[in-house]
C-alpha atoms as a PDB file:
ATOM      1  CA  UNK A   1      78.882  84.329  48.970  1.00  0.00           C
ATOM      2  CA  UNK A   2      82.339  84.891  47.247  1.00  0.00           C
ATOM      3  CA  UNK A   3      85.082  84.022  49.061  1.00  0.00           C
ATOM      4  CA  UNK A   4      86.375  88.107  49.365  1.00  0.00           C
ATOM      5  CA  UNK A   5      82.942  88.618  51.341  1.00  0.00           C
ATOM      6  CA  UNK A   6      83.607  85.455  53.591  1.00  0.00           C
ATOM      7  CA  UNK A   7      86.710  86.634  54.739  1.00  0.00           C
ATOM      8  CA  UNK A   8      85.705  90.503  55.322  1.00  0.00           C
ATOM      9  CA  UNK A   9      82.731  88.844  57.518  1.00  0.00           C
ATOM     10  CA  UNK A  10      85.326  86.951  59.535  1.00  0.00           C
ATOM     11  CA  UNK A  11      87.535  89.507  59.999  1.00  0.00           C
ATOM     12  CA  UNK A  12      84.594  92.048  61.466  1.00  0.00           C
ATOM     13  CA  UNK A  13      83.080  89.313  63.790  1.00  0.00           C
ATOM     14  CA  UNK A  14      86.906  88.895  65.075  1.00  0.00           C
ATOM     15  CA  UNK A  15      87.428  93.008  65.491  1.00  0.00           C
ATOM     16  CA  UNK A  16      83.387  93.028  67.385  1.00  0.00           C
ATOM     17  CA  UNK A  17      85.085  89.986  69.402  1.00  0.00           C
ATOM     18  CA  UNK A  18      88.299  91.766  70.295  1.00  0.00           C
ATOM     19  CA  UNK A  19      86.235  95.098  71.124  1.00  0.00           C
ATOM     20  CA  UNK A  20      83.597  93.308  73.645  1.00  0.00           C
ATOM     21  CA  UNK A  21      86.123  91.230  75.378  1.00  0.00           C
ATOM     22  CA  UNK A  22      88.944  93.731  75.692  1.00  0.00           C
ATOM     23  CA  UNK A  23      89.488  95.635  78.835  1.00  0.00           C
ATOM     24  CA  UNK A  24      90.557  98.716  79.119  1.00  0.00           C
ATOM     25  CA  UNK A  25      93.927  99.784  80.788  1.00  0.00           C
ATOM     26  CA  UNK A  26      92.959 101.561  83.339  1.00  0.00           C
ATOM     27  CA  UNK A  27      94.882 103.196  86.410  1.00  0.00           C
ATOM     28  CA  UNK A  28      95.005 101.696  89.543  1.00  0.00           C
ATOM     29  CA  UNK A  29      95.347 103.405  92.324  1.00  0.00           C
ATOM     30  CA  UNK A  30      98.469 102.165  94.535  1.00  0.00           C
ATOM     31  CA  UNK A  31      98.908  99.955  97.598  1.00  0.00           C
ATOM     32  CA  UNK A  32      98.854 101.345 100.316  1.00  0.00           C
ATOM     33  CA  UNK A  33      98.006 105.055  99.662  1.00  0.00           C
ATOM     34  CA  UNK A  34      98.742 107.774 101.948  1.00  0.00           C
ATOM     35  CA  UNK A  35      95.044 108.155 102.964  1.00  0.00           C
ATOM     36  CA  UNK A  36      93.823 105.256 103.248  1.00  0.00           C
ATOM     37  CA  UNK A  37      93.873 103.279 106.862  1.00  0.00           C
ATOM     38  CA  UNK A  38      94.495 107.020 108.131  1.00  0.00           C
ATOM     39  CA  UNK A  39      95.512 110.270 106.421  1.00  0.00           C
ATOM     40  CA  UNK A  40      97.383 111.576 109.045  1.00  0.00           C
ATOM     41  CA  UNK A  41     101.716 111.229 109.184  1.00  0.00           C
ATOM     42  CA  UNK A  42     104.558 112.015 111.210  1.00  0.00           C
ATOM     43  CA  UNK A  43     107.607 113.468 109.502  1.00  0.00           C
ATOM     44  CA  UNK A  44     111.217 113.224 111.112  1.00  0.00           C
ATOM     45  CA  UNK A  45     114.326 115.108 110.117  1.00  0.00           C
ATOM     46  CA  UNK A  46     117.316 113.253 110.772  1.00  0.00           C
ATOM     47  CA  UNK A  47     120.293 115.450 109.880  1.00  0.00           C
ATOM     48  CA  UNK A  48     122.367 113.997 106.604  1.00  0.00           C
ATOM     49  CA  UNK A  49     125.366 116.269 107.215  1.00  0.00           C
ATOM     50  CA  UNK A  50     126.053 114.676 110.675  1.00  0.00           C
ATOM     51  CA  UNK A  51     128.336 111.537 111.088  1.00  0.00           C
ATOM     52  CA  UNK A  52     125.482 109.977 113.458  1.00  0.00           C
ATOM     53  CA  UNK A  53     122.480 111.572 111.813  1.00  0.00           C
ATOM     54  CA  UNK A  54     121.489 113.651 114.470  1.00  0.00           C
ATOM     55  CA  UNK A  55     117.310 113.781 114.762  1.00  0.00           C
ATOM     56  CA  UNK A  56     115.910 116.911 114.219  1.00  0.00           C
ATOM     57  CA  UNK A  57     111.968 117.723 113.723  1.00  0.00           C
ATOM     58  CA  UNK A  58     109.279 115.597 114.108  1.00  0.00           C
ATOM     59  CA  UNK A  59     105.803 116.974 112.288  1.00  0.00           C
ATOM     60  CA  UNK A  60     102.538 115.541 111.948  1.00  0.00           C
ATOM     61  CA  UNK A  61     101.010 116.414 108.630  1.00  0.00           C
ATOM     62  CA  UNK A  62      97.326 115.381 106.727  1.00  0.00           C
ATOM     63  CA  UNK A  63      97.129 113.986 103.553  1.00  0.00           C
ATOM     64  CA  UNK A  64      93.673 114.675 101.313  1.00  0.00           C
ATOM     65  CA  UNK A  65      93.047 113.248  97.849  1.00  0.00           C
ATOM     66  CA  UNK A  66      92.762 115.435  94.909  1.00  0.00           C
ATOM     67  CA  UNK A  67      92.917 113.286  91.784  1.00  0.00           C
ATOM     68  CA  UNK A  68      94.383 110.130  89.672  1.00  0.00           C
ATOM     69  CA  UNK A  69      96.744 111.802  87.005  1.00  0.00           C
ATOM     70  CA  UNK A  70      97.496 108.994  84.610  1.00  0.00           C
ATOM     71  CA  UNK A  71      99.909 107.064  86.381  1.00  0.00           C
ATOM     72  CA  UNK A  72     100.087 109.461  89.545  1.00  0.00           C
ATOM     73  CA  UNK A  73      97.608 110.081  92.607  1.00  0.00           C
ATOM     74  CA  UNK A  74      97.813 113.491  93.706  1.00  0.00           C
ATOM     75  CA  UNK A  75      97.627 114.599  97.343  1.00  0.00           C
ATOM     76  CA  UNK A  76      96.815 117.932  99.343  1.00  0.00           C
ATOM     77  CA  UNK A  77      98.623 118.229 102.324  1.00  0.00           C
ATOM     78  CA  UNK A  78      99.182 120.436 105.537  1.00  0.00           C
ATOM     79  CA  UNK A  79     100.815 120.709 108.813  1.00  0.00           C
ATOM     80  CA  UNK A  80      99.106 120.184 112.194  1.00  0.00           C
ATOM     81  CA  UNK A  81     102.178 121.169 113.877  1.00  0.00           C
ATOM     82  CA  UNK A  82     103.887 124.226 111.841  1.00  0.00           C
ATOM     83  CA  UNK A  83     102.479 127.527 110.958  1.00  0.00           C
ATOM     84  CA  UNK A  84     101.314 127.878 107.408  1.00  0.00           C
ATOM     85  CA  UNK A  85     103.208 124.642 106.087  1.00  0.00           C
ATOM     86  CA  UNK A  86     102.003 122.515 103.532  1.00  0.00           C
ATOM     87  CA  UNK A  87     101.522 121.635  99.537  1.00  0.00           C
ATOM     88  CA  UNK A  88     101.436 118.953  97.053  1.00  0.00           C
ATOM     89  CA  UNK A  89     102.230 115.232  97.110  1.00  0.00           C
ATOM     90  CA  UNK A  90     102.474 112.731  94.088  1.00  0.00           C
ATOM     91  CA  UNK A  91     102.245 109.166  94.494  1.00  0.00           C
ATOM     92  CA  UNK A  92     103.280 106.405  92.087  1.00  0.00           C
ATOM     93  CA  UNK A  93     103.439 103.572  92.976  1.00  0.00           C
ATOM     94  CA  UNK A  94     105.363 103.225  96.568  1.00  0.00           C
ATOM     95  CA  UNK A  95     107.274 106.611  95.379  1.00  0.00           C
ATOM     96  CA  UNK A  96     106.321 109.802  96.678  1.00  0.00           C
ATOM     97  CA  UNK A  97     106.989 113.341  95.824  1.00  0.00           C
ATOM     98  CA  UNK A  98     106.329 116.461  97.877  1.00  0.00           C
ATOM     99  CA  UNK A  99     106.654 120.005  97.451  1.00  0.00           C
ATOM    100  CA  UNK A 100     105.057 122.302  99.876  1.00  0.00           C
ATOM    101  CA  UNK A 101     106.009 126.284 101.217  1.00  0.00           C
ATOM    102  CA  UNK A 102     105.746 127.629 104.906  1.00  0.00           C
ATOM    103  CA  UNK A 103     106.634 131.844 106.162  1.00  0.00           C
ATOM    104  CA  UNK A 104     103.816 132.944 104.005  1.00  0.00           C
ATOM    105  CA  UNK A 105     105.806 130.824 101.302  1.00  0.00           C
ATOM    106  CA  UNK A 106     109.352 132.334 101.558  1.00  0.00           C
ATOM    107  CA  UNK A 107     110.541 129.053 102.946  1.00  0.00           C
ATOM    108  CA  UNK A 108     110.084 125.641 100.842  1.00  0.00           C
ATOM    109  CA  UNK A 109     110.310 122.175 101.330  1.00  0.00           C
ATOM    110  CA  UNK A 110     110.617 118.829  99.092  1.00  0.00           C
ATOM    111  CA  UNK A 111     110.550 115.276 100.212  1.00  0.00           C
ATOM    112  CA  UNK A 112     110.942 112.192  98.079  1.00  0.00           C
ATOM    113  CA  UNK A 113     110.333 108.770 100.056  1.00  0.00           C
ATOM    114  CA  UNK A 114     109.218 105.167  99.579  1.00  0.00           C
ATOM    115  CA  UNK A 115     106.358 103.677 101.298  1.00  0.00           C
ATOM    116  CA  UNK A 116     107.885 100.189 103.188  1.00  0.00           C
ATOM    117  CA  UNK A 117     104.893  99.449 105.148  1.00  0.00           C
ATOM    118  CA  UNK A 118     101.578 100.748 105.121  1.00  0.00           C
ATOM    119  CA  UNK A 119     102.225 102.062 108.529  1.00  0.00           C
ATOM    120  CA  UNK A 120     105.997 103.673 107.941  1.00  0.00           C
ATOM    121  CA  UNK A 121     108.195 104.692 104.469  1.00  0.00           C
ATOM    122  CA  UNK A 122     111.616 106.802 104.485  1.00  0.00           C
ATOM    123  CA  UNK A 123     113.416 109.044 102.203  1.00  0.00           C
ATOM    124  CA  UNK A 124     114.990 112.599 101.988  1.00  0.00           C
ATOM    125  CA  UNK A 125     113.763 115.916 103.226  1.00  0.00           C
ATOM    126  CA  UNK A 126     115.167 119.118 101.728  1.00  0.00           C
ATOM    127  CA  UNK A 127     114.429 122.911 102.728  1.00  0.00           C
ATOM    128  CA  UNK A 128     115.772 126.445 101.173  1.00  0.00           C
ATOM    129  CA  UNK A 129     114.594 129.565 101.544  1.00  0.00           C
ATOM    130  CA  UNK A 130     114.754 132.874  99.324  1.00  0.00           C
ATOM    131  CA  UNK A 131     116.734 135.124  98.949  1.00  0.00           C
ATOM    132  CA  UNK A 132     117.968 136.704  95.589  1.00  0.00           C
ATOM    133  CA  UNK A 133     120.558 134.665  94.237  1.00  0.00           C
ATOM    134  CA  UNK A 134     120.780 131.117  94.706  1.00  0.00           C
ATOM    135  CA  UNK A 135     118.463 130.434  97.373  1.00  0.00           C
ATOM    136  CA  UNK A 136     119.631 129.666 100.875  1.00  0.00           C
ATOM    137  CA  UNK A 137     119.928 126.194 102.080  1.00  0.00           C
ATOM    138  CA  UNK A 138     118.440 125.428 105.348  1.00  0.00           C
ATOM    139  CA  UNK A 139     119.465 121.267 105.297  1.00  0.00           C
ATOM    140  CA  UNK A 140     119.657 118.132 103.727  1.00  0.00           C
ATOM    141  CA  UNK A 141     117.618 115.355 105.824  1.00  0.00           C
ATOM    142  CA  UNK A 142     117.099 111.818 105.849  1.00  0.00           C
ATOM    143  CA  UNK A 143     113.289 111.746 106.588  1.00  0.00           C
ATOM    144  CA  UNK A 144     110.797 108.775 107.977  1.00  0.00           C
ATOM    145  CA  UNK A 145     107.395 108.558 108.122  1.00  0.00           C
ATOM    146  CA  UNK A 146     104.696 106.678 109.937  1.00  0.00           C
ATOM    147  CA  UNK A 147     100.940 107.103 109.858  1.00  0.00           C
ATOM    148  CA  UNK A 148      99.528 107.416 113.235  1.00  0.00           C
ATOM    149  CA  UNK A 149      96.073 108.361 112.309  1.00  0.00           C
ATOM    150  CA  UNK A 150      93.204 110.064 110.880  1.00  0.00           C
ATOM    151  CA  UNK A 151      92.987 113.725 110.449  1.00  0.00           C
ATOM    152  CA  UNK A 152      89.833 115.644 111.952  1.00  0.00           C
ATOM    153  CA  UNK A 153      90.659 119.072 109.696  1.00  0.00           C
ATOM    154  CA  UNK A 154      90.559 119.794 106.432  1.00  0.00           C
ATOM    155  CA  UNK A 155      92.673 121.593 103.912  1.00  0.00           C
ATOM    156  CA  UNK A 156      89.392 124.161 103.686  1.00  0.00           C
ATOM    157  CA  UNK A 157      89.052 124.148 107.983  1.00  0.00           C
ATOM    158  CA  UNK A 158      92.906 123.557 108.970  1.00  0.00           C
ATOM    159  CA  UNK A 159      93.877 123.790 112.317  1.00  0.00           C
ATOM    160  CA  UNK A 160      95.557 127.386 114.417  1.00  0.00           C
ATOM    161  CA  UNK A 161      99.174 126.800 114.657  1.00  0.00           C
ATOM    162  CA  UNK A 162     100.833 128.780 116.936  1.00  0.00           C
ATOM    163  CA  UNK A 163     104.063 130.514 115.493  1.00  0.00           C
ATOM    164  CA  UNK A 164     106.818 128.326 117.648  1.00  0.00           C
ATOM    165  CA  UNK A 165     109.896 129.986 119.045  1.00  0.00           C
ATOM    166  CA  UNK A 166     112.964 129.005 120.559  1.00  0.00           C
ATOM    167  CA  UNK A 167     114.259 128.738 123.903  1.00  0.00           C
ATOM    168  CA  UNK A 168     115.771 132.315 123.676  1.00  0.00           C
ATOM    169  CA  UNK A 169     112.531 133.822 122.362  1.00  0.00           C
ATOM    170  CA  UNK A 170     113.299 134.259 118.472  1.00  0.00           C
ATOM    171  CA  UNK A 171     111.082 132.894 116.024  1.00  0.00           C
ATOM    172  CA  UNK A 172     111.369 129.684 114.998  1.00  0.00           C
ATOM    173  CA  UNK A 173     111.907 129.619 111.516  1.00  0.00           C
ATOM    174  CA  UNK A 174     112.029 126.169 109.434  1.00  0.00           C
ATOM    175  CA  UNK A 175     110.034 123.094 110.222  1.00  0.00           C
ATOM    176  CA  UNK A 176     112.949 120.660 109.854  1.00  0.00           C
ATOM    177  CA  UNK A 177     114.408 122.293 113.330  1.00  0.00           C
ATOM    178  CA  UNK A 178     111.767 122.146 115.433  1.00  0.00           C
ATOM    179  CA  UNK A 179     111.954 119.717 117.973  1.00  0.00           C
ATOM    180  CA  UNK A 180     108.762 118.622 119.285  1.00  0.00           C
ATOM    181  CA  UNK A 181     108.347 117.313 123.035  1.00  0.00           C
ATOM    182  CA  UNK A 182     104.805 117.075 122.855  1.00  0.00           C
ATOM    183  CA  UNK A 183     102.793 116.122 119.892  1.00  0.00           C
ATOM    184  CA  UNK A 184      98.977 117.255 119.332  1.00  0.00           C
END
């Protein structure tokens, strides 16, 4: 064997090495998820404009797993406590992103938080509706979450919300004002 034929040999029994013992990168889902030890979450408002953070809303919302999106795990989710509420959720890592539309999707919401715990994680809330121009802000929140359960609905079979009101009869509108004395 001439030496140019030794070396290709070594060189392909090195590359069938390198391919058999070589893992693949592959995603990894993160620790802890938001479905995972119980899909279901409270939400509280906690008003950023006010010197002492005044609380606002408290919601309870499910989480469902859609996919792994290279780096991301994407999330359903919907209200058990406001009227047609609900939308997307991105995780990566401990950082989640939400977007999500309620008033037969006139009004929106977006959330980024951190997970701290696998029981709590806190961040901001922010809701505008339509209307035209520029959009019209409803409120900038400081938001935290904790899981308190498991969901028994579905995104397909979700739960009958009543529409909410206020004390003086009008419609409730948003779902970072509504103030919750009893939860479901």
């Amino acid at each position: 064997m001439n030496m140019l034929s030794k070396i290709s040999s070594a060189i392909a029994v090195c590359a069938c090495f390198a391919l058999i013992t070589a893992t693949p990168a592959a995603a990894q889902a993160p620790k802890p998820d938001l479905v995972v030890g119980g899909n279901m979450w409270t939400i509280t408002a906690f008003d950023d404009t006010s010197p002492v953070h005044t609380q606002l809303a408290t919601q309870r919302l499910c989480f469902e797993f859609v996919a792994v999106v290279g780096t991301h795990v994407r999330y359903r989710w919907f209200s058990l406590t406001f009227p047609d509420w609900n939308g997307m959720a991105s995780q990566e890592g401990d950082e989640v992103f939400m977007h999500g539309d309620y008033a037969r999707d006139v009004g929106h919401d977006g959330m980024k938080w951190s997970i701290a715990t696998n029981k709590s994680g806190s961040g901001h809330w922010f809701e505008w509706r339509e209307n035209g121009a520029f959009g019209r802000t409803i409120g900038f929140a400081n938001a935290q979450l904790e899981r308190v359960g498991t969901c028994t609905y579905t995104s397909t079979n979700p739960p009958f919300v009543p529409i909410p009101y206020n004390a003086d009869g009008t419609v409730l509108e948003d779902p970072s004002r509504r103030v919750l004395t009893k939860q479901p």
